[in-house]
PDB file of N, CA and C in Angstrom:
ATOM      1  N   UNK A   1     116.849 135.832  35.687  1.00  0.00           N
ATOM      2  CA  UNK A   1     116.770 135.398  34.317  1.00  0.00           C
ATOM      3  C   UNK A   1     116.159 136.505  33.471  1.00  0.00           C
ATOM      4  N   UNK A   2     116.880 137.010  32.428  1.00  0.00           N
ATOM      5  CA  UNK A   2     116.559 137.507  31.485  1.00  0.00           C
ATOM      6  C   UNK A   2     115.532 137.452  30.697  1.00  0.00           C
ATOM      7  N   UNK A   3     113.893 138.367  30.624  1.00  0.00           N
ATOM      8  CA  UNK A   3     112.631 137.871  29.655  1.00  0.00           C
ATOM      9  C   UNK A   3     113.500 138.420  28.617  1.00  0.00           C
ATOM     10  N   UNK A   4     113.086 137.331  27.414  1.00  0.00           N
ATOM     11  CA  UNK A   4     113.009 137.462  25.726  1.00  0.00           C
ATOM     12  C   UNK A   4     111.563 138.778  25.428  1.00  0.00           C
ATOM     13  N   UNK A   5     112.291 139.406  24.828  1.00  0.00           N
ATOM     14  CA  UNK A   5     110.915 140.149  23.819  1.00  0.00           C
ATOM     15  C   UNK A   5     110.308 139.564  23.389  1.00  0.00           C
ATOM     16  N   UNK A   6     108.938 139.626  23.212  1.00  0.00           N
ATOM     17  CA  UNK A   6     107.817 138.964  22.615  1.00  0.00           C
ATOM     18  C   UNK A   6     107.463 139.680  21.290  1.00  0.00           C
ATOM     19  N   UNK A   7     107.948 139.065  19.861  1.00  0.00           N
ATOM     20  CA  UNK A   7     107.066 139.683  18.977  1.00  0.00           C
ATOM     21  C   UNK A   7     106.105 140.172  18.812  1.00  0.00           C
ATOM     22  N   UNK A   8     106.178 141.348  17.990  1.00  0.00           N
ATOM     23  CA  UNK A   8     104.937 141.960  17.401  1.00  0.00           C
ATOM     24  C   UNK A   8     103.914 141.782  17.473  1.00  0.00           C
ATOM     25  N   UNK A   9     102.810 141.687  18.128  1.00  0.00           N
ATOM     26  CA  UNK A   9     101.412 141.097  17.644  1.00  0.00           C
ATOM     27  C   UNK A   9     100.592 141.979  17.508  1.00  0.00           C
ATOM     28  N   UNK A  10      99.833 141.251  16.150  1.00  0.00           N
ATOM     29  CA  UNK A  10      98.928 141.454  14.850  1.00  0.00           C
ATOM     30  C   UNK A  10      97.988 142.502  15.556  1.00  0.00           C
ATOM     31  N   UNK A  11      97.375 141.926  17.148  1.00  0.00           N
ATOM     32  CA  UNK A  11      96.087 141.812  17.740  1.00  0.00           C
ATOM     33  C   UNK A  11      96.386 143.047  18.579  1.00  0.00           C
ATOM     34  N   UNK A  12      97.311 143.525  18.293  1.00  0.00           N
ATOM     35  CA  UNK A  12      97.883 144.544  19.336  1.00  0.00           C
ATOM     36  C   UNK A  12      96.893 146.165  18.156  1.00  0.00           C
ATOM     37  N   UNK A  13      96.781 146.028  17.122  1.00  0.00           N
ATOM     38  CA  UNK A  13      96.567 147.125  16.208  1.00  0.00           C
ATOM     39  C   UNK A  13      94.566 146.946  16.252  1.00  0.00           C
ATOM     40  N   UNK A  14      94.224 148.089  16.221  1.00  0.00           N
ATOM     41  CA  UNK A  14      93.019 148.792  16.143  1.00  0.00           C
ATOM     42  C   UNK A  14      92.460 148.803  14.772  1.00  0.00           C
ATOM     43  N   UNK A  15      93.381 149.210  13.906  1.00  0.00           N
ATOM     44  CA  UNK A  15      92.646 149.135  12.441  1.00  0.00           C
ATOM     45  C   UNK A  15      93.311 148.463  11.333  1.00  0.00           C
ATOM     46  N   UNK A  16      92.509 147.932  10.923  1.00  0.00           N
ATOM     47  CA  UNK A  16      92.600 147.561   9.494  1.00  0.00           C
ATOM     48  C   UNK A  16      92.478 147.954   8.924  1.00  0.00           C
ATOM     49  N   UNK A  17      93.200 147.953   7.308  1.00  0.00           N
ATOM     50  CA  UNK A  17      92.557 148.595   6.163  1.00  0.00           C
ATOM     51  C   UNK A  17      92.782 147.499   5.275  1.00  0.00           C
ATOM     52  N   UNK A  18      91.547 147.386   4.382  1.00  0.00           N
ATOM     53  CA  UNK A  18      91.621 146.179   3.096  1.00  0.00           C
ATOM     54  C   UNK A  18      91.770 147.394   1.596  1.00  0.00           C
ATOM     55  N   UNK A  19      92.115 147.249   0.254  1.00  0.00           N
ATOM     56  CA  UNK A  19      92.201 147.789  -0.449  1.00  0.00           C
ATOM     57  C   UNK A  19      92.525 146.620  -1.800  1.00  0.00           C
ATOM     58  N   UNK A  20      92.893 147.370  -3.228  1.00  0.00           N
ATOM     59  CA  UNK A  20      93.606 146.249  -3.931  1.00  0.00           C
ATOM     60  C   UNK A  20      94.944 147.400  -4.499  1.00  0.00           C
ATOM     61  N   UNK A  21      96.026 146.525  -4.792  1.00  0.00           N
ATOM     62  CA  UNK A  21      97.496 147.246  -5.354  1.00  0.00           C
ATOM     63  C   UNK A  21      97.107 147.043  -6.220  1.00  0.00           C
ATOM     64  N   UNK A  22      98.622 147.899  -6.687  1.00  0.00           N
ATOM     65  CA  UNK A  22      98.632 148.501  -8.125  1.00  0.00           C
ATOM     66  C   UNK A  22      98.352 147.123  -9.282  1.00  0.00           C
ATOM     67  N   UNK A  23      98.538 145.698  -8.679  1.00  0.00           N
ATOM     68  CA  UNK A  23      98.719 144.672  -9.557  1.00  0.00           C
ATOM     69  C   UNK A  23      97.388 144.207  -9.951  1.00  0.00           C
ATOM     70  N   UNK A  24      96.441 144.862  -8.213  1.00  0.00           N
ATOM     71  CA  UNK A  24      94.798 144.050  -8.921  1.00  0.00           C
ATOM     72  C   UNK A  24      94.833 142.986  -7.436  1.00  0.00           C
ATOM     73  N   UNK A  25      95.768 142.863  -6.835  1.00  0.00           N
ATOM     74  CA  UNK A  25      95.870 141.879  -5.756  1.00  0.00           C
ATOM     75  C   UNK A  25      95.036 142.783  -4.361  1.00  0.00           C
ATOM     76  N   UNK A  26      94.242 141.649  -3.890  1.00  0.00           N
ATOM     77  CA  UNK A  26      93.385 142.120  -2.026  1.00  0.00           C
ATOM     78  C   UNK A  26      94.770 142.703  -0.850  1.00  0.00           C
ATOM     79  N   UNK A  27      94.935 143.675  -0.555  1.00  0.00           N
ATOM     80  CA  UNK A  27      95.925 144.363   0.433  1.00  0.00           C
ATOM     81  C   UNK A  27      95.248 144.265   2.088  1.00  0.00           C
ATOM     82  N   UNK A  28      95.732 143.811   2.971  1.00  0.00           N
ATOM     83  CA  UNK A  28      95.604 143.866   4.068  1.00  0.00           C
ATOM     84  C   UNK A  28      96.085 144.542   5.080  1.00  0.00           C
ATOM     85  N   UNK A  29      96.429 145.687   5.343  1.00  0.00           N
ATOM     86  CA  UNK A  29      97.398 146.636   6.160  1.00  0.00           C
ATOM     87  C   UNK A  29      96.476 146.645   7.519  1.00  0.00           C
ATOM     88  N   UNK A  30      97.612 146.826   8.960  1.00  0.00           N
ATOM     89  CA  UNK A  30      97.189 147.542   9.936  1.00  0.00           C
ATOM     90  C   UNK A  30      97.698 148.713   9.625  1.00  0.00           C
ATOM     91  N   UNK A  31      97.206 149.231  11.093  1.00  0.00           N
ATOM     92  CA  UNK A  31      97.530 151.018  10.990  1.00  0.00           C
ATOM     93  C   UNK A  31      99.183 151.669  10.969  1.00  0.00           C
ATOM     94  N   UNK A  32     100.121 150.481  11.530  1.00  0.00           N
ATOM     95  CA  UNK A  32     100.989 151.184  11.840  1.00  0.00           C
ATOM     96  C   UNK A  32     101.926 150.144  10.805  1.00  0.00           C
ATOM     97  N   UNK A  33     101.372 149.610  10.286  1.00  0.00           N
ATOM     98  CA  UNK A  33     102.019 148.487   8.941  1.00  0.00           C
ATOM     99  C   UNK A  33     103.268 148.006   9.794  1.00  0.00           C
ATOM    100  N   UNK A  34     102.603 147.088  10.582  1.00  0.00           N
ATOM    101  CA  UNK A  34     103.438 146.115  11.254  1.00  0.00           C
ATOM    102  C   UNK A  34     102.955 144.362  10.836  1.00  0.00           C
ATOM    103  N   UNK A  35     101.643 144.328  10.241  1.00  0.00           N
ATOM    104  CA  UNK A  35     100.923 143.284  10.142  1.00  0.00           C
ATOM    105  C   UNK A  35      99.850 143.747   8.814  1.00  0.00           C
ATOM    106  N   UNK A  36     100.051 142.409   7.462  1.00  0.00           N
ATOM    107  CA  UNK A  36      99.202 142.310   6.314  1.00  0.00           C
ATOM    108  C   UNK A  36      99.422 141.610   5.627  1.00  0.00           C
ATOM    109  N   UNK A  37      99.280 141.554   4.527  1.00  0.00           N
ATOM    110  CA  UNK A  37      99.543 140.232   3.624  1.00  0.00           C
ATOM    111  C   UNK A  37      98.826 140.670   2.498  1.00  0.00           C
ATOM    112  N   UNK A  38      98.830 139.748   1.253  1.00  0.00           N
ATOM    113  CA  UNK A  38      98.484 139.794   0.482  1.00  0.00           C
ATOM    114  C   UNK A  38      97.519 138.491  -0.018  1.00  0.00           C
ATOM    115  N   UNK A  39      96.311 138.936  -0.543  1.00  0.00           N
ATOM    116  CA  UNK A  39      95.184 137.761  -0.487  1.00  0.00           C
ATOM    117  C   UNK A  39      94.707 137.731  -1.675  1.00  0.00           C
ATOM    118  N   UNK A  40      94.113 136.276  -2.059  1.00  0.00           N
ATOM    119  CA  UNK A  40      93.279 136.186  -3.925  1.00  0.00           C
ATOM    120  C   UNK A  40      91.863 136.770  -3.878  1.00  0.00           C
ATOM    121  N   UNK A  41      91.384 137.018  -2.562  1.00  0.00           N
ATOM    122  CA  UNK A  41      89.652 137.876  -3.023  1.00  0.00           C
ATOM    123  C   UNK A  41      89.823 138.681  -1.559  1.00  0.00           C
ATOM    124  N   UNK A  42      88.649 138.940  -1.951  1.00  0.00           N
ATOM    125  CA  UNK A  42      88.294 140.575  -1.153  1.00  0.00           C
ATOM    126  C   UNK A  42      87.762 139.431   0.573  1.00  0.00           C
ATOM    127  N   UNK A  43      86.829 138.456   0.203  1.00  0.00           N
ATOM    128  CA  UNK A  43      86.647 137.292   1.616  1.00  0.00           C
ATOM    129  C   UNK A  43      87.196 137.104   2.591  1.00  0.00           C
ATOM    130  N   UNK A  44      88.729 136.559   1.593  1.00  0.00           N
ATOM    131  CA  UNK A  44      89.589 136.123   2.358  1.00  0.00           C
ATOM    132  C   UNK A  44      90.544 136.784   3.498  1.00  0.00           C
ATOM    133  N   UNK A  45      90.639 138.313   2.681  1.00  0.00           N
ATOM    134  CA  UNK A  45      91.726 139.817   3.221  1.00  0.00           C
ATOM    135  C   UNK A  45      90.446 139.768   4.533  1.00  0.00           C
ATOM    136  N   UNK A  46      89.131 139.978   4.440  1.00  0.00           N
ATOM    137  CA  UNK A  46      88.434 140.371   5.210  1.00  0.00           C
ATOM    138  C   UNK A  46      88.320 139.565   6.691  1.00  0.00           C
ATOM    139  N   UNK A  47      88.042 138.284   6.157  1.00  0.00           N
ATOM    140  CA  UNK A  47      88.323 136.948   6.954  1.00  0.00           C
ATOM    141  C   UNK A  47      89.646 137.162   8.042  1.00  0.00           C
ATOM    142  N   UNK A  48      90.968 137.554   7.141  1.00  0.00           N
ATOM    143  CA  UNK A  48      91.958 138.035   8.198  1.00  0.00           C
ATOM    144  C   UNK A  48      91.917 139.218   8.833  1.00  0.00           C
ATOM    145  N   UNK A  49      91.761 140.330   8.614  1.00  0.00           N
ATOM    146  CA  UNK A  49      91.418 141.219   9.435  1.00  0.00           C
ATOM    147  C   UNK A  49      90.636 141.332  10.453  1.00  0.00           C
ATOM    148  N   UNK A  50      89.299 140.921  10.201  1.00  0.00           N
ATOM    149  CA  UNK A  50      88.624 140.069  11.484  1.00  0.00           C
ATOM    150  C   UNK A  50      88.646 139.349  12.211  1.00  0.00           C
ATOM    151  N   UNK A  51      90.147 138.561  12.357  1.00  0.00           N
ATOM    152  CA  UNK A  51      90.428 137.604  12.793  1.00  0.00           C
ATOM    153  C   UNK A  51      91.763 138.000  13.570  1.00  0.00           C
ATOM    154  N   UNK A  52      92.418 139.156  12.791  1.00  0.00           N
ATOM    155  CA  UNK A  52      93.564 139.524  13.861  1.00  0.00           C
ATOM    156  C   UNK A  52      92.923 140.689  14.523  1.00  0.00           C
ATOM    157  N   UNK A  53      91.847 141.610  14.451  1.00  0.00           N
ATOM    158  CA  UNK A  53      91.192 142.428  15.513  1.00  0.00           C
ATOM    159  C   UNK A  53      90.762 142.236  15.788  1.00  0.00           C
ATOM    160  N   UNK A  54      90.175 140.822  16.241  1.00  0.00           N
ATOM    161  CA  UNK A  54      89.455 140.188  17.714  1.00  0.00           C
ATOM    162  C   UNK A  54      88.243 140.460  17.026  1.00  0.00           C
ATOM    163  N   UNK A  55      87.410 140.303  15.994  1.00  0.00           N
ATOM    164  CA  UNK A  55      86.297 140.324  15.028  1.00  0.00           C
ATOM    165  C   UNK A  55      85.155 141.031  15.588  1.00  0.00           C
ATOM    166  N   UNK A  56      85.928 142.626  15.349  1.00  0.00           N
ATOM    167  CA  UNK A  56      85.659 143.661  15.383  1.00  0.00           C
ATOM    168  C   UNK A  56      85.400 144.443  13.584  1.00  0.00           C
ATOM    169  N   UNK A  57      84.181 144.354  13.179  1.00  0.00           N
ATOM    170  CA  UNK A  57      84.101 144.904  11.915  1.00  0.00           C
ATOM    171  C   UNK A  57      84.493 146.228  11.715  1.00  0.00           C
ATOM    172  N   UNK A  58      83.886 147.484  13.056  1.00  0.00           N
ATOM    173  CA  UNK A  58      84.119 148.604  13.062  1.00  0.00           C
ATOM    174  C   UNK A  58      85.293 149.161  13.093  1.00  0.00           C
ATOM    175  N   UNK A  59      86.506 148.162  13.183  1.00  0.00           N
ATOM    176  CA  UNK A  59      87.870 148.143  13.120  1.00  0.00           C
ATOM    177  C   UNK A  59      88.401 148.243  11.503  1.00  0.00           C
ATOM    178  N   UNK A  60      87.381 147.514  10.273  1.00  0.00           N
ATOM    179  CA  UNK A  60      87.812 146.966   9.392  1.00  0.00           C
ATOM    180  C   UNK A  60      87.412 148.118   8.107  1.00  0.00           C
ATOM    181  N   UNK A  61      88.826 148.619   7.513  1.00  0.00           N
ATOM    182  CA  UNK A  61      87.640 149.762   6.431  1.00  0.00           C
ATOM    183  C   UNK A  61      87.932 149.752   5.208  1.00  0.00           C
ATOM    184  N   UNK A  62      87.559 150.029   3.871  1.00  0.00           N
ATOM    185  CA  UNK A  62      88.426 149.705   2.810  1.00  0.00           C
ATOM    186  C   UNK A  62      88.564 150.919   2.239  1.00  0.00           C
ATOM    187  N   UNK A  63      89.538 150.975   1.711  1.00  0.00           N
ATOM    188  CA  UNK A  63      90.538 151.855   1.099  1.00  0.00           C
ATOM    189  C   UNK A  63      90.176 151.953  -0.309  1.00  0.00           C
ATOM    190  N   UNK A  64      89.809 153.287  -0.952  1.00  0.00           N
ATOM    191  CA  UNK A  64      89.217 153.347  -2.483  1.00  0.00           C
ATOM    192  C   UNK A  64      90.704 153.818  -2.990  1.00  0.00           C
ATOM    193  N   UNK A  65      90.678 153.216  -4.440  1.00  0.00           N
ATOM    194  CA  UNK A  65      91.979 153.367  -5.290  1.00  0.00           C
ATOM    195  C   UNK A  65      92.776 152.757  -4.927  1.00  0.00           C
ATOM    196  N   UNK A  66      94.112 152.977  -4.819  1.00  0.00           N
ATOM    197  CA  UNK A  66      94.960 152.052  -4.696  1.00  0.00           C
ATOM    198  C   UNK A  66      95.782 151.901  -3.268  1.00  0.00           C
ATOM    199  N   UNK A  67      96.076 150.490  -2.575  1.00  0.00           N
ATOM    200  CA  UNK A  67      96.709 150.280  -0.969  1.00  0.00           C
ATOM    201  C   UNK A  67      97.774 149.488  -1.757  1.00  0.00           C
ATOM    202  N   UNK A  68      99.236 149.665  -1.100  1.00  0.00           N
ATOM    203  CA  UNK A  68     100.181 149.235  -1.766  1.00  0.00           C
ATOM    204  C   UNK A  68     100.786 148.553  -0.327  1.00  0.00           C
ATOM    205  N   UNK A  69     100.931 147.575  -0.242  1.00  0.00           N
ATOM    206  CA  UNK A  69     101.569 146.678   1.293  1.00  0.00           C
ATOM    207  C   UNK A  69     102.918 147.220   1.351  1.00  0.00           C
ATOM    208  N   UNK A  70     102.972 148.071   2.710  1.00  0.00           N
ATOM    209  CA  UNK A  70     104.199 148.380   3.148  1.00  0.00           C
ATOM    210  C   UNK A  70     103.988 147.728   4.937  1.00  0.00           C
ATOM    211  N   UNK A  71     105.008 146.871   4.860  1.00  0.00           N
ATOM    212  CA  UNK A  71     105.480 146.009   6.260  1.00  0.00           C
ATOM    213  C   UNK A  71     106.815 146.630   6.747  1.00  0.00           C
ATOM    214  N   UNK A  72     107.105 148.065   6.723  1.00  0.00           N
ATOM    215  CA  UNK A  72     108.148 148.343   6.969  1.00  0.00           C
ATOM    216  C   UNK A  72     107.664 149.255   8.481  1.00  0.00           C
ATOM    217  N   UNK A  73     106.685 149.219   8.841  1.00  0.00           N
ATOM    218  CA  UNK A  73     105.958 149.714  10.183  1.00  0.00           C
ATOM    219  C   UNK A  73     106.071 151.161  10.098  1.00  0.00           C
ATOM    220  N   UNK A  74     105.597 151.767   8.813  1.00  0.00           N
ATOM    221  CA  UNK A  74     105.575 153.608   8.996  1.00  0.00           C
ATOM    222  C   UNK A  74     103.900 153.444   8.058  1.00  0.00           C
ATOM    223  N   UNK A  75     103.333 152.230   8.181  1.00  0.00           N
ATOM    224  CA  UNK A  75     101.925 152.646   7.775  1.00  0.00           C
ATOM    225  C   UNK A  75     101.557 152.568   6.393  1.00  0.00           C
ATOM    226  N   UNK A  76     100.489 151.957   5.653  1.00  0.00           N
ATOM    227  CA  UNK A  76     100.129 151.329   4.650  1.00  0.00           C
ATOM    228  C   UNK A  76     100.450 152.599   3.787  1.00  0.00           C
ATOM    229  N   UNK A  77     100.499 152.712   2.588  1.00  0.00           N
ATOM    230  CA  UNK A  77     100.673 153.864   1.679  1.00  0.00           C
ATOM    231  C   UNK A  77      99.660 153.769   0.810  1.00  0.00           C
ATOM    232  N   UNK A  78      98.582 154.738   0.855  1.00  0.00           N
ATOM    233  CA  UNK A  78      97.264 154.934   0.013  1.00  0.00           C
ATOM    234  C   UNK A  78      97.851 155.360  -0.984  1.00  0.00           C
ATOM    235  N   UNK A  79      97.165 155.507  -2.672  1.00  0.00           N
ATOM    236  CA  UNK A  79      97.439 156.120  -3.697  1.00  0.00           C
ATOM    237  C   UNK A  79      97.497 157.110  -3.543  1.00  0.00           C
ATOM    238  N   UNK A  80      96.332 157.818  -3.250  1.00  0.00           N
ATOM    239  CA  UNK A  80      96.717 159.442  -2.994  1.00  0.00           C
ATOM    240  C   UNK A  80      96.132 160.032  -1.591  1.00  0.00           C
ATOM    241  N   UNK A  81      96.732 161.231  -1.327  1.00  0.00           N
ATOM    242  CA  UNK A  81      96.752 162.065  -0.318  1.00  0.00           C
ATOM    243  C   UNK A  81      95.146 162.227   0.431  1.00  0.00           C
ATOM    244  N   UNK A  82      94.687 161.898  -0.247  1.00  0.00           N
ATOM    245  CA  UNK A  82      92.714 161.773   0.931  1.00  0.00           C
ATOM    246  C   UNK A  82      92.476 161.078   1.049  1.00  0.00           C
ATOM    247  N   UNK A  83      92.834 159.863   0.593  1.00  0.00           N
ATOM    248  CA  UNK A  83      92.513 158.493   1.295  1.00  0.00           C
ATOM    249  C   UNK A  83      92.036 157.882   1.787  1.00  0.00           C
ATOM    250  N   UNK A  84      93.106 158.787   3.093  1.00  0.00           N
ATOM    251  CA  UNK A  84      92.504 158.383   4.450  1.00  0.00           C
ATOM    252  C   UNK A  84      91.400 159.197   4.791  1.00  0.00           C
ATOM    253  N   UNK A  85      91.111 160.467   3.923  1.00  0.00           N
ATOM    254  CA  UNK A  85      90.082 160.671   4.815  1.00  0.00           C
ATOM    255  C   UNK A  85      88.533 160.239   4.260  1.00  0.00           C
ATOM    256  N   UNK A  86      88.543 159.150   3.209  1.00  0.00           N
ATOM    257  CA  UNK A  86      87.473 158.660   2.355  1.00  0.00           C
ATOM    258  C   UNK A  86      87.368 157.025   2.477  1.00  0.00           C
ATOM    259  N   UNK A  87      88.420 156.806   3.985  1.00  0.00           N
ATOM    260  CA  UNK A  87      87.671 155.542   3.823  1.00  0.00           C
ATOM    261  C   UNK A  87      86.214 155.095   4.434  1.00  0.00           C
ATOM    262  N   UNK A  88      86.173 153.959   3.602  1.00  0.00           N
ATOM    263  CA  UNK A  88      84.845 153.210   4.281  1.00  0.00           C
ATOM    264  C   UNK A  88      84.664 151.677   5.117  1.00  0.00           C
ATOM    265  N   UNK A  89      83.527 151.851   5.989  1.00  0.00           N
ATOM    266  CA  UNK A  89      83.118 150.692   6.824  1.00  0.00           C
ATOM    267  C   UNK A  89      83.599 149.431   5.938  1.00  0.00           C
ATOM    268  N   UNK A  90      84.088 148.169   5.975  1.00  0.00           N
ATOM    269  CA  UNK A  90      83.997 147.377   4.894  1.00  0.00           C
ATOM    270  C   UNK A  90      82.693 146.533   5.101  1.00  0.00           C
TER     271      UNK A  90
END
């Protein structure tokens, strides 16, 4: 008998990043933007991220300026080019 693939999982990714888009909305990205969403406060984004990395904070970091949700699995897209290298603990 043939195994089915098992979807994607969330819990499978190491980092999080929280941020807000260009609209003002809470951004939730993993690392490899396979898993995020979009949330009404900064609590709630946090609440999920801690909750799909096995509530691991040191996993969880936020993103200054702007995180724009890309679920197309090539990785969240920061506003600009240092970004990544200015994020922080959340």
């Amino acid at each position: 008998m043939k195994k089915q693939a098992e979807p994607p999982s969330c819990r499978r990714s190491s980092l999080f990043m929280i941020g807000k888009d260009s609209r003002g909305h809470w951004v939730v990205q993993d690392q490899r933007g396979t898993c995020g969403g979009l949330f009404v406060d900064r609590i709630k984004a946090l609440r999920f991220a801690l909750f799909e990395n096995g509530n691991n904070p040191q996993a969880v970091v936020m993103v200054p300026g702007v995180l724009e949700l890309n679920m197309s699995g090539n990785g969240p897209l920061p506003s600009n080019d240092d970004a990544q290298s200015k994020l922080q603990i959340a």
